[in-house]
Protein backbone atom coordinates (compact mmCIF):
# COMPACT_ATOMS: atom_id res chain seq x y z
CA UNK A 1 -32.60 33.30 23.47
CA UNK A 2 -34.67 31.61 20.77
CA UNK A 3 -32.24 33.29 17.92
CA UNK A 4 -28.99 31.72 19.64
CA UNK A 5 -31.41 28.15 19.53
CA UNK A 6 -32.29 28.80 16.40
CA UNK A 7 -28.93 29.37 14.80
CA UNK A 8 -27.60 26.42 17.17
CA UNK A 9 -30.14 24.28 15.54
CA UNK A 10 -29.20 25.67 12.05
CA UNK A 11 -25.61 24.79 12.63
CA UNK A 12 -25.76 21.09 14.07
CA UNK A 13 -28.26 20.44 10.91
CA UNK A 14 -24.94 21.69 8.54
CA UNK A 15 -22.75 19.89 10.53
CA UNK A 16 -24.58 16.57 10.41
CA UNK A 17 -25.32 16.93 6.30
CA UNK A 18 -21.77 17.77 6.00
CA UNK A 19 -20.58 14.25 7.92
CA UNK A 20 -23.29 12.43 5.79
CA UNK A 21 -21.93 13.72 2.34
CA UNK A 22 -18.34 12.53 3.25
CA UNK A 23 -19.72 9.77 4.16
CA UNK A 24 -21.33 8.80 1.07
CA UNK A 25 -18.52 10.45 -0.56
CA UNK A 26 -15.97 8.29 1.11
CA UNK A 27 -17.85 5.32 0.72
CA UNK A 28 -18.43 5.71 -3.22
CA UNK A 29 -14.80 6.44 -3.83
CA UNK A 30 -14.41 2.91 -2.04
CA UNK A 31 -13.02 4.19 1.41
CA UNK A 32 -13.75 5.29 4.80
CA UNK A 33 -13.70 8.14 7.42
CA UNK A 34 -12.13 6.44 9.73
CA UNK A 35 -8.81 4.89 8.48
CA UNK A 36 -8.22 0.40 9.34
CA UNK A 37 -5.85 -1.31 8.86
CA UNK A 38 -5.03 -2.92 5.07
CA UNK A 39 -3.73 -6.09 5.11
CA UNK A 40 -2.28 -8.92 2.59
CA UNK A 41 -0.57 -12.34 1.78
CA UNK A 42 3.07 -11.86 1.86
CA UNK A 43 4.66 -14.19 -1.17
CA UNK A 44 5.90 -16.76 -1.20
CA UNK A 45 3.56 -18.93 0.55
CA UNK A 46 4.42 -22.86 1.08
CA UNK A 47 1.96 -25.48 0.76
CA UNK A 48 2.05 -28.11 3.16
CA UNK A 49 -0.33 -30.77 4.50
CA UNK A 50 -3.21 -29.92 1.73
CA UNK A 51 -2.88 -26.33 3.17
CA UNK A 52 -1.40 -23.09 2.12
CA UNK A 53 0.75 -21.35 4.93
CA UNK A 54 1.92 -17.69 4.80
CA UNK A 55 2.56 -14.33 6.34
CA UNK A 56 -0.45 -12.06 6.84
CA UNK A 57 0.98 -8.21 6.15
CA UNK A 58 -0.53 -5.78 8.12
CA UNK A 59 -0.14 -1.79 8.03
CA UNK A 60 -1.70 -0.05 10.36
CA UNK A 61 -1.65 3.67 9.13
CA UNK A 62 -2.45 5.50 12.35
CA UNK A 63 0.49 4.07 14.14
CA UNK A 64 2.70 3.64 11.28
CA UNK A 65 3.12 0.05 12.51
CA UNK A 66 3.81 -3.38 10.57
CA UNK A 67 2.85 -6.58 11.53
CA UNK A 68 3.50 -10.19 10.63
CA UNK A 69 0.49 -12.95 11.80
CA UNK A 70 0.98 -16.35 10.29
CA UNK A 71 -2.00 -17.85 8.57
CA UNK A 72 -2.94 -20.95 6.56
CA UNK A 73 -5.75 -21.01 3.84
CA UNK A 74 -8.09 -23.81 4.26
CA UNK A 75 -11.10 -24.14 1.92
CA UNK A 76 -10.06 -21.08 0.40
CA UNK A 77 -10.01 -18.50 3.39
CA UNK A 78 -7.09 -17.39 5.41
CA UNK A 79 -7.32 -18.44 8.93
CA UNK A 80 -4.80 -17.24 11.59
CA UNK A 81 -2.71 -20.12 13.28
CA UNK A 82 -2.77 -20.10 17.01
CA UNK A 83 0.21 -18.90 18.33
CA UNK A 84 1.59 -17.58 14.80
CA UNK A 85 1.63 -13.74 16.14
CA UNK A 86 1.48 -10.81 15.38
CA UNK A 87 5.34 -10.38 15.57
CA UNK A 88 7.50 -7.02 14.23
CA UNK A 89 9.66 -9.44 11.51
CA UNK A 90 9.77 -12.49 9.97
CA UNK A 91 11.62 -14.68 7.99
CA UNK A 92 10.19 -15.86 4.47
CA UNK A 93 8.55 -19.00 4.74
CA UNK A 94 11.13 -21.38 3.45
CA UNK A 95 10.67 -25.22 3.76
CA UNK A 96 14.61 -26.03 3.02
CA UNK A 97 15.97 -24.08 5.69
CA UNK A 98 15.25 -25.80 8.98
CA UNK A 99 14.89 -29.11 9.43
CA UNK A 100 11.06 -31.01 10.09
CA UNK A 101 10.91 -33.30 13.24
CA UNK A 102 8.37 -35.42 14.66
CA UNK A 103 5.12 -34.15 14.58
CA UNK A 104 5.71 -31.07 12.76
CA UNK A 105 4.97 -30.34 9.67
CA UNK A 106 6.34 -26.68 9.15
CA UNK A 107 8.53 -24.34 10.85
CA UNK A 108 9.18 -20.74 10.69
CA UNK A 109 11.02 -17.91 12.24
CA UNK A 110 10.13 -14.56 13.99
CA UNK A 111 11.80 -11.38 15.17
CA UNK A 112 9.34 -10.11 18.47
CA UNK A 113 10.07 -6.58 19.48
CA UNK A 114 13.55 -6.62 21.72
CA UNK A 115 13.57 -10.51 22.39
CA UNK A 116 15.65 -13.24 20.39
CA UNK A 117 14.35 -14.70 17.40
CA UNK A 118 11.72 -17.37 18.00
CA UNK A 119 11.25 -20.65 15.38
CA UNK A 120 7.55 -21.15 15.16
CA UNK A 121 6.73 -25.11 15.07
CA UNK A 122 3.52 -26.00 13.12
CA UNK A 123 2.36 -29.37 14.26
CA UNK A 124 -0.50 -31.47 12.36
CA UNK A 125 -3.10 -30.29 14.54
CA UNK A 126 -2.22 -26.41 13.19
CA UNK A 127 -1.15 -24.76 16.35
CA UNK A 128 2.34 -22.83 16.29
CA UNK A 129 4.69 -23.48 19.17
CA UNK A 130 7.37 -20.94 20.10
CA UNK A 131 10.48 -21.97 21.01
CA UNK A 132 14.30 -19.62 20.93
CA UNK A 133 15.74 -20.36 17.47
CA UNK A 134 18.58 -22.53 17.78
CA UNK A 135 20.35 -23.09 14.21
């Protein structure tokens, strides 16, 4: 019994200096075991009220999924608006296309998964209201 602990031993030791080494591996060709998510700032973005408003691109490459979040960058960092998703689609941020109304200061329009578009209402306190688009 103390060869079969012995070479039990001998193997988990392998095993654990082999996960290390891709590890370190990994990390020093500037990735990761474990696959996340990459994300970026869809073009164009608008600015509006001192603030720069855009979609947030996210591929998620164990599900093969895309996603659209709406975010605004504020002191130079990209903050997600409340209520701005994550949705399947968008629409490109356009400032012509729909109209502004009281209170709001951007609007923008979303495909979620098997519902009618939404248009996304940005008021000045930076909170996104959904409502069904209506052009």
């Amino acid at each position: 019994m103390g060869q079969v602990a012995l070479g039990l031993r001998s193997l988990f030791i392998r095993i654990a200096v082999f996960v290390v080494m891709a590890a370190l591996l990994a990390w020093a060709l500037g990735g990761t075991l474990w696959p996340r998510p990459v994300s970026a700032i869809q073009r164009p973005v608008v600015d509006v009220s001192g603030s720069q408003w855009g979609w947030e691109v996210t591929v998620d490459s164990t599900s093969r999924e895309v996603s659209y979040r709406l975010v605004r960058r504020h002191h130079g960092v990209w903050d997600p608006v409340e209520g701005g998703g994550p949705f399947p689609s968008v629409e490109p941020l356009n400032l012509q296309s729909l109209p502004l109304g009281e209170g709001v200061i951007m609007r923008a329009v979303a495909f979620p998964e098997g519902a009618h578009p939404l248009e996304l209402r940005v008021g000045s306190n930076g909170k996104a209201t959904a409502s069904p688009l209506t052009r």
